[in-house]
Each structure stands twice: as structure tokens, then as C-alpha cells.
PDB file of N, CA and C in Angstrom:
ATOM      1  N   UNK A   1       0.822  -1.190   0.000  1.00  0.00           N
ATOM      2  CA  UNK A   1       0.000   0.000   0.000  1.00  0.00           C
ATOM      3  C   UNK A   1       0.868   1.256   0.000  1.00  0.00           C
ATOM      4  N   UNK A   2       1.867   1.178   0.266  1.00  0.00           N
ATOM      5  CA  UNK A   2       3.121   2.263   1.063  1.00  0.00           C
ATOM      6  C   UNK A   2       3.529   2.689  -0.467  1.00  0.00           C
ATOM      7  N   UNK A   3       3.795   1.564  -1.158  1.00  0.00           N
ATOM      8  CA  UNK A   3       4.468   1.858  -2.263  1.00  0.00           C
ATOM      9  C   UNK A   3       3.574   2.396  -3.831  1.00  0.00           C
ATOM     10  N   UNK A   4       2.382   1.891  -3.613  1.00  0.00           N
ATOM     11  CA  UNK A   4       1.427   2.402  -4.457  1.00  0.00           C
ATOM     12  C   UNK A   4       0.966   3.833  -4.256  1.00  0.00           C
ATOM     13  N   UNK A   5       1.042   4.561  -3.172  1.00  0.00           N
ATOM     14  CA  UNK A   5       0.978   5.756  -2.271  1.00  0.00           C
ATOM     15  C   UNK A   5       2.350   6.511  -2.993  1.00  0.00           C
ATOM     16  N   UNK A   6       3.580   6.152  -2.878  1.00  0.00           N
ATOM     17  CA  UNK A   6       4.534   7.056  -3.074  1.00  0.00           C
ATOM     18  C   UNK A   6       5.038   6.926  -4.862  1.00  0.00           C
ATOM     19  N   UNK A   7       4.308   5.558  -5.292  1.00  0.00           N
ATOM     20  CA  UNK A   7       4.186   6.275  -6.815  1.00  0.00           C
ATOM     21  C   UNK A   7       3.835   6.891  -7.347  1.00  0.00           C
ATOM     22  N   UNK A   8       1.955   6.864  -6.827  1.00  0.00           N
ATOM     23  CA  UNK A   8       1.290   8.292  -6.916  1.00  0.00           C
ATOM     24  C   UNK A   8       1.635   9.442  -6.535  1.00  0.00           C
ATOM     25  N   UNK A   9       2.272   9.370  -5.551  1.00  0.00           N
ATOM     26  CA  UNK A   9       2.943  10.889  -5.227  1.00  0.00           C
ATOM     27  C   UNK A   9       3.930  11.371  -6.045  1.00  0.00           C
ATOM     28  N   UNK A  10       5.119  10.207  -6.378  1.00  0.00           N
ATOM     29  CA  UNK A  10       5.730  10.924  -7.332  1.00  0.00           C
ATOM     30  C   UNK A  10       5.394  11.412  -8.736  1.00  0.00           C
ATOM     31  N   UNK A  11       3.928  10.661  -9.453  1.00  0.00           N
ATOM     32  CA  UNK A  11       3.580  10.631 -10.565  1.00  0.00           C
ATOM     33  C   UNK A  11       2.937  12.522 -10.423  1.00  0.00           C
ATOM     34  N   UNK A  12       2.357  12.502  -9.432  1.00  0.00           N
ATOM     35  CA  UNK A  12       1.790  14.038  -9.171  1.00  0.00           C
ATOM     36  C   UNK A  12       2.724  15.163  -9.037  1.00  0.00           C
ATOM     37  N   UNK A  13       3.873  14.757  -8.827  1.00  0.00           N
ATOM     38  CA  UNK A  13       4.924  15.500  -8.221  1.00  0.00           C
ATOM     39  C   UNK A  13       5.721  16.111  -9.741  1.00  0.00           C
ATOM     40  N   UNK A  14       5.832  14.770 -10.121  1.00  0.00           N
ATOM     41  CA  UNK A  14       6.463  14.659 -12.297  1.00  0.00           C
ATOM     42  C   UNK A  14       5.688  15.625 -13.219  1.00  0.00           C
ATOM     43  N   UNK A  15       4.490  15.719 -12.714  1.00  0.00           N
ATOM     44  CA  UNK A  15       2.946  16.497 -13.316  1.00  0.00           C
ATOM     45  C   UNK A  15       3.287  17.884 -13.533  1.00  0.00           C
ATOM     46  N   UNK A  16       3.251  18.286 -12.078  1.00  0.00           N
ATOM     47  CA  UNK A  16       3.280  19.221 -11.030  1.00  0.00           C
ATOM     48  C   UNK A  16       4.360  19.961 -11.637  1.00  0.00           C
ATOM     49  N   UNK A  17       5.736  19.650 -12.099  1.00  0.00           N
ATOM     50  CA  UNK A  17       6.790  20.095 -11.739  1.00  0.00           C
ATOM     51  C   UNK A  17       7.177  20.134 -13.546  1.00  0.00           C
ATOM     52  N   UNK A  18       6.458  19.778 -14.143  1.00  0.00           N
ATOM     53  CA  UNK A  18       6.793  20.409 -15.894  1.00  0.00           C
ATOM     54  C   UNK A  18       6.837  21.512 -15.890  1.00  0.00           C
ATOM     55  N   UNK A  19       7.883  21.638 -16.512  1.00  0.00           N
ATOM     56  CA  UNK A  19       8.148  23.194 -16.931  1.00  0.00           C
ATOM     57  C   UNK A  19       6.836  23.869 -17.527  1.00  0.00           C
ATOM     58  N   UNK A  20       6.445  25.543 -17.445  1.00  0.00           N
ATOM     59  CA  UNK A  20       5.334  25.689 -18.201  1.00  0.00           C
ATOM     60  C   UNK A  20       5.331  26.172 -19.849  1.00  0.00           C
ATOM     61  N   UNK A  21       6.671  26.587 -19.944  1.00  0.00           N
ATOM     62  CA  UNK A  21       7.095  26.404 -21.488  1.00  0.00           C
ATOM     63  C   UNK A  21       6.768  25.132 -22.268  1.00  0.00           C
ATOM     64  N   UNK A  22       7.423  24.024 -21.659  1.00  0.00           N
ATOM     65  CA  UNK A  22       6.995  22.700 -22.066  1.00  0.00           C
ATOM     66  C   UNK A  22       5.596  22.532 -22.676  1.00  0.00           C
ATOM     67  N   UNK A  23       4.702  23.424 -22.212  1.00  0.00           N
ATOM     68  CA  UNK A  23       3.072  23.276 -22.893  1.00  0.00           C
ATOM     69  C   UNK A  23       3.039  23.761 -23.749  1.00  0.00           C
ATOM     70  N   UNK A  24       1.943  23.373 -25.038  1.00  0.00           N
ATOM     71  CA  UNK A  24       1.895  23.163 -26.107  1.00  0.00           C
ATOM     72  C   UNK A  24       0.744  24.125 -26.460  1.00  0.00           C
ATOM     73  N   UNK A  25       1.066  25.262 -26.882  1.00  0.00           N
ATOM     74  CA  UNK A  25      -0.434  26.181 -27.338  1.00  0.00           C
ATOM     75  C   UNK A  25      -0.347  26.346 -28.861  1.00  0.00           C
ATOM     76  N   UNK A  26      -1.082  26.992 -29.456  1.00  0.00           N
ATOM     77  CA  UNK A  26      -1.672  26.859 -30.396  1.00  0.00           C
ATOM     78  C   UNK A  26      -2.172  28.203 -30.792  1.00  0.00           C
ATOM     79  N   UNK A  27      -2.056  28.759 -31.782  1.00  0.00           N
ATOM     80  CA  UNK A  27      -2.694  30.028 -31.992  1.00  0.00           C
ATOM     81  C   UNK A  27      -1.574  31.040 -32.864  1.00  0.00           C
ATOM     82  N   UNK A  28      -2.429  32.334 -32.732  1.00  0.00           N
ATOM     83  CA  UNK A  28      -1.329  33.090 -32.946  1.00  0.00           C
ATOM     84  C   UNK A  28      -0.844  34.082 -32.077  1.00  0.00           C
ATOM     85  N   UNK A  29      -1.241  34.187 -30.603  1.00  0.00           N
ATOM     86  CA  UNK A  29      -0.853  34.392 -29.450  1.00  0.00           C
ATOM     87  C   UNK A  29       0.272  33.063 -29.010  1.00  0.00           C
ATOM     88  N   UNK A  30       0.273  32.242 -29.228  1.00  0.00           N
ATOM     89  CA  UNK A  30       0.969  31.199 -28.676  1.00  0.00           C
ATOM     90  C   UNK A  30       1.905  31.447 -28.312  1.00  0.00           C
ATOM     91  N   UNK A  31       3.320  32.000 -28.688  1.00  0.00           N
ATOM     92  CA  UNK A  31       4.424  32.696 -27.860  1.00  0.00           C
ATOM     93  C   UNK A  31       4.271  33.374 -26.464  1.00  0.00           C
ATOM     94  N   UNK A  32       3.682  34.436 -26.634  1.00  0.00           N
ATOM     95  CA  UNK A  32       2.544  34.913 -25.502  1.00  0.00           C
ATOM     96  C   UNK A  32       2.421  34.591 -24.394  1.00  0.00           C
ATOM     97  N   UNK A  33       1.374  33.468 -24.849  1.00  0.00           N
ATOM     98  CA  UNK A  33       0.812  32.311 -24.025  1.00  0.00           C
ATOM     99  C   UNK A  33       1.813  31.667 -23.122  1.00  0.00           C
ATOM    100  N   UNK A  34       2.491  31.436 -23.764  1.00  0.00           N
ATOM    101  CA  UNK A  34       4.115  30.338 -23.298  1.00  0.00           C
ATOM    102  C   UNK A  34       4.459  31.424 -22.581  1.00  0.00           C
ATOM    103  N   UNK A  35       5.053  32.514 -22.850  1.00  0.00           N
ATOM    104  CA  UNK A  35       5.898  33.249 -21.671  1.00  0.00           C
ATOM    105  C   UNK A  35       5.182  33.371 -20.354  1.00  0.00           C
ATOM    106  N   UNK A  36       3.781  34.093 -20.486  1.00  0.00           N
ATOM    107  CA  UNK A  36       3.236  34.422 -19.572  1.00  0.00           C
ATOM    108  C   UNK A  36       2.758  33.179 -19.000  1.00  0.00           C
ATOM    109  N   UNK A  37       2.735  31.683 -19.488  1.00  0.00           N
ATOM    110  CA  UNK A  37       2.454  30.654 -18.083  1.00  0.00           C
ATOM    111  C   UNK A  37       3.666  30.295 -17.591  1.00  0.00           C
ATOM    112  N   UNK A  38       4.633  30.620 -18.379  1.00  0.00           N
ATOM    113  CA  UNK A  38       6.748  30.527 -17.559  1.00  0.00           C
ATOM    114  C   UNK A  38       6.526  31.436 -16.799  1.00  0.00           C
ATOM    115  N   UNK A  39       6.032  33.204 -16.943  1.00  0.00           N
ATOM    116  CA  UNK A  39       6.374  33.638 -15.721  1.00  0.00           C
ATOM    117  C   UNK A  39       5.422  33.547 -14.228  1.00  0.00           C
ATOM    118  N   UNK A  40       4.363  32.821 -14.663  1.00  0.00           N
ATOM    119  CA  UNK A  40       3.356  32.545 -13.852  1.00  0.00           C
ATOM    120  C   UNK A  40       4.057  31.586 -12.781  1.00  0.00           C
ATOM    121  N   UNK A  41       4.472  30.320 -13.753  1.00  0.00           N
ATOM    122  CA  UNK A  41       4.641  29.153 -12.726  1.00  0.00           C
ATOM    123  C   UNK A  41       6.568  29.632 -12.224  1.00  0.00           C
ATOM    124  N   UNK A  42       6.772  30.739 -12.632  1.00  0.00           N
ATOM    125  CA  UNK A  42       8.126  31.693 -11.798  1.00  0.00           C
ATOM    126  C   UNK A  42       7.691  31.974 -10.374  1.00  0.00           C
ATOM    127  N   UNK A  43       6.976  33.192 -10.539  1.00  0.00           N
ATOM    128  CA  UNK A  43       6.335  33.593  -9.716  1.00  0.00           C
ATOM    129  C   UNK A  43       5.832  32.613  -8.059  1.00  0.00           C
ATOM    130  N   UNK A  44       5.163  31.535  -8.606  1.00  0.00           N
ATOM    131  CA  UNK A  44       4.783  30.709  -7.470  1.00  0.00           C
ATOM    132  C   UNK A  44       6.123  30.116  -7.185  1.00  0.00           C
ATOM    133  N   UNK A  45       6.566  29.677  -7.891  1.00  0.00           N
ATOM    134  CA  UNK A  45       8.207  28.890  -7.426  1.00  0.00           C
ATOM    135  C   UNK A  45       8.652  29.786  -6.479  1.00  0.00           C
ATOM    136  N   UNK A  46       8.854  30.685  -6.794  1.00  0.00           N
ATOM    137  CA  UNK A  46       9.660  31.807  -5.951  1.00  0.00           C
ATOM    138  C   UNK A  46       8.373  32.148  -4.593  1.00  0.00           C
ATOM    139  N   UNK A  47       7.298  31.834  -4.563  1.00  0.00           N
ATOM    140  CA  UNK A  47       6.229  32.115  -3.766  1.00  0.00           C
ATOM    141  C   UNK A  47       6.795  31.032  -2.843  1.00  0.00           C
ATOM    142  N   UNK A  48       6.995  29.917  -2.990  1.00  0.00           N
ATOM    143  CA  UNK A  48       6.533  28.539  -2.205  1.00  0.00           C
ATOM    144  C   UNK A  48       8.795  28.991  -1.746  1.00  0.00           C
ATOM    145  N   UNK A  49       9.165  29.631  -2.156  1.00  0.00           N
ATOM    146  CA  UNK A  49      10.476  28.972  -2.227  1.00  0.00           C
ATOM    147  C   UNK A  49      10.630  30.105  -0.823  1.00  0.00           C
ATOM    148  N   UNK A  50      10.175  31.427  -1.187  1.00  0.00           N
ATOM    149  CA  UNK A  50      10.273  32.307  -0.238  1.00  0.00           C
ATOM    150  C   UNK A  50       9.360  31.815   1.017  1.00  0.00           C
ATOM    151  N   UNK A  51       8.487  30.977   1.094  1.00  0.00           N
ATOM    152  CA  UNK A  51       7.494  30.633   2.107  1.00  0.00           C
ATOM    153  C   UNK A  51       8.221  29.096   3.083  1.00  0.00           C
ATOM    154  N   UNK A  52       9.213  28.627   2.068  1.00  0.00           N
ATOM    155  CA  UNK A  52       9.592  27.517   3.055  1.00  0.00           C
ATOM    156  C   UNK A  52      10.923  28.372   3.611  1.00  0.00           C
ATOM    157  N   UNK A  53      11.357  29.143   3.066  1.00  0.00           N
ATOM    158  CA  UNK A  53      13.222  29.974   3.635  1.00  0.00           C
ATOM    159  C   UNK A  53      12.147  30.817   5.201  1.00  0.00           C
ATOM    160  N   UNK A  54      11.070  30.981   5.171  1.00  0.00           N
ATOM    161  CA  UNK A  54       9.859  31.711   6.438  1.00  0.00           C
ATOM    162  C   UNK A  54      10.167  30.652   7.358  1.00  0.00           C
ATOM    163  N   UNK A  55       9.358  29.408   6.631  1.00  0.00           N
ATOM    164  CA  UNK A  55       8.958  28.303   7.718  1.00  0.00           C
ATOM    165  C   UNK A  55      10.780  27.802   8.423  1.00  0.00           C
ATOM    166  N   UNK A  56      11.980  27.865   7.317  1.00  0.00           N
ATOM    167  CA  UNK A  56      13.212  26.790   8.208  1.00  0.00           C
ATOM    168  C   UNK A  56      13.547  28.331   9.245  1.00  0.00           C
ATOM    169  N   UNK A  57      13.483  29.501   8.809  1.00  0.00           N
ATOM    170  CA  UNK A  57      13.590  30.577   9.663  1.00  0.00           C
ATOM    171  C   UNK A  57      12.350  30.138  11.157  1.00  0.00           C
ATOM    172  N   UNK A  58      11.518  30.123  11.438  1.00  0.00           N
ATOM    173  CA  UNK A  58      10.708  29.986  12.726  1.00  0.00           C
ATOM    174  C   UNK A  58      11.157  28.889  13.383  1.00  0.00           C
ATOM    175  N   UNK A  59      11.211  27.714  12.431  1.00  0.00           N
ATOM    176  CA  UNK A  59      11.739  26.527  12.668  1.00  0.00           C
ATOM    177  C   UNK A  59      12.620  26.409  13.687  1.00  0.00           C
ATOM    178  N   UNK A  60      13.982  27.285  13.192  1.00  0.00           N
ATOM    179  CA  UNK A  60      15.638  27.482  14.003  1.00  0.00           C
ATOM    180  C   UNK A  60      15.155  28.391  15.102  1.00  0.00           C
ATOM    181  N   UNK A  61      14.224  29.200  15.125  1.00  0.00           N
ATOM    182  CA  UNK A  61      13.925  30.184  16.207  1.00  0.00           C
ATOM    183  C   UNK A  61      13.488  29.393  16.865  1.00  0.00           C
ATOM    184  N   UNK A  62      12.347  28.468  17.180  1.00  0.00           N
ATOM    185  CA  UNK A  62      11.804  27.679  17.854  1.00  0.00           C
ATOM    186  C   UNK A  62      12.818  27.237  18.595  1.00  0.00           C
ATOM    187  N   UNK A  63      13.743  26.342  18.046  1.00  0.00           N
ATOM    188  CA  UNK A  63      14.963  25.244  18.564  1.00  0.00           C
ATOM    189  C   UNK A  63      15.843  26.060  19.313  1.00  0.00           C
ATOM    190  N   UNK A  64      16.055  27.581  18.791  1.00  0.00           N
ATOM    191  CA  UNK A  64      16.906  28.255  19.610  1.00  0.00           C
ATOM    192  C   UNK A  64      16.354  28.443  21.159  1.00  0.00           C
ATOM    193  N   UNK A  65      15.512  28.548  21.087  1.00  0.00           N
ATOM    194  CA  UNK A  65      14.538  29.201  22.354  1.00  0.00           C
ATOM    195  C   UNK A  65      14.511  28.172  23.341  1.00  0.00           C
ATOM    196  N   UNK A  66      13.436  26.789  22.719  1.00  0.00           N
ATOM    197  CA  UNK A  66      13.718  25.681  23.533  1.00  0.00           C
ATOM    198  C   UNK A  66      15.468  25.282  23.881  1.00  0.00           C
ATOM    199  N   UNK A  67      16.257  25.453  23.012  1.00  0.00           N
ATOM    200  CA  UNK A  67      17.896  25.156  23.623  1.00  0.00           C
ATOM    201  C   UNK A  67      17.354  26.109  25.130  1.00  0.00           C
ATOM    202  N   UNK A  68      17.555  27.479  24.864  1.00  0.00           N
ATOM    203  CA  UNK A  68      17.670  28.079  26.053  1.00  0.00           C
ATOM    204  C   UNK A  68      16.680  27.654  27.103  1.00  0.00           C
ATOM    205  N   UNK A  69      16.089  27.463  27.060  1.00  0.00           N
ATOM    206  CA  UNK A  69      15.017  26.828  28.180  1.00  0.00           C
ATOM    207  C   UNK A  69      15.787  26.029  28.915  1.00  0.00           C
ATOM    208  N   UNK A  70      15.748  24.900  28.422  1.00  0.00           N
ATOM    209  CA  UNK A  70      16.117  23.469  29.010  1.00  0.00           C
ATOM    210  C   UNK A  70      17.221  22.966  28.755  1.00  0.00           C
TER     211      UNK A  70
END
């Protein structure tokens, strides 16, 4: 079950994590199209990237604090 669980996860993860250039539009906007979903899925990268450098920051504060405690 463990392992059927973490294939799916990685299969979502493989999904998830295509470049957004990599997509395939069509038109005569299509260039366009392509940049502006690259700088879209920029944007969140740098969202989620700046939001976990938050979370290991509270993280080390936490550990510092409890050190001093106890």
C-alpha cells in the first residue's frame, strides 16, 4: 500500500513540476501564451520557495529558544 501511495505521489509531483514552457499552445498568441504561463509558474516557485526559507527561519527560532530553556 506504502508503495502504491509514493508512486502516486511521485507521478503528481512529475505532473506538477513540468516546466510551463513545455506546454503546447496553439494560436497566434501562442508565444505569448508560453511566456506568460513561464512567468506565472516563476512567480509561485519563488512564492513557495520564499514561504519555506519563512517556515526553516521559525523553525531554528523555535529550537533556539527551547535550547535556552532546558
Amino acid at each position: 500500500m506504502k508503495r502504491i501511495s509514493v508512486i502516486v505521489l511521485l507521478a503528481a509531483v512529475s505532473l506538477v513540476s513540468m516546466p510551463a514552457n513545455a506546454q503546447i499552445f496553439r494560436g497566434p498568441d501562442s508565444q505569448r501564451q508560453a511566456e506568460k504561463a513561464g512567468k506565472k509558474q516563476q512567480k509561485a516557485q519563488n512564492k513557495a520557495f520564499l514561504k519555506q526559507q519563512k517556515a526553516l527561519r521559525k523553525q531554528a527560532k523555535a529550537q533556539k529558544k527551547a535550547a535556552r530553556k532546558g
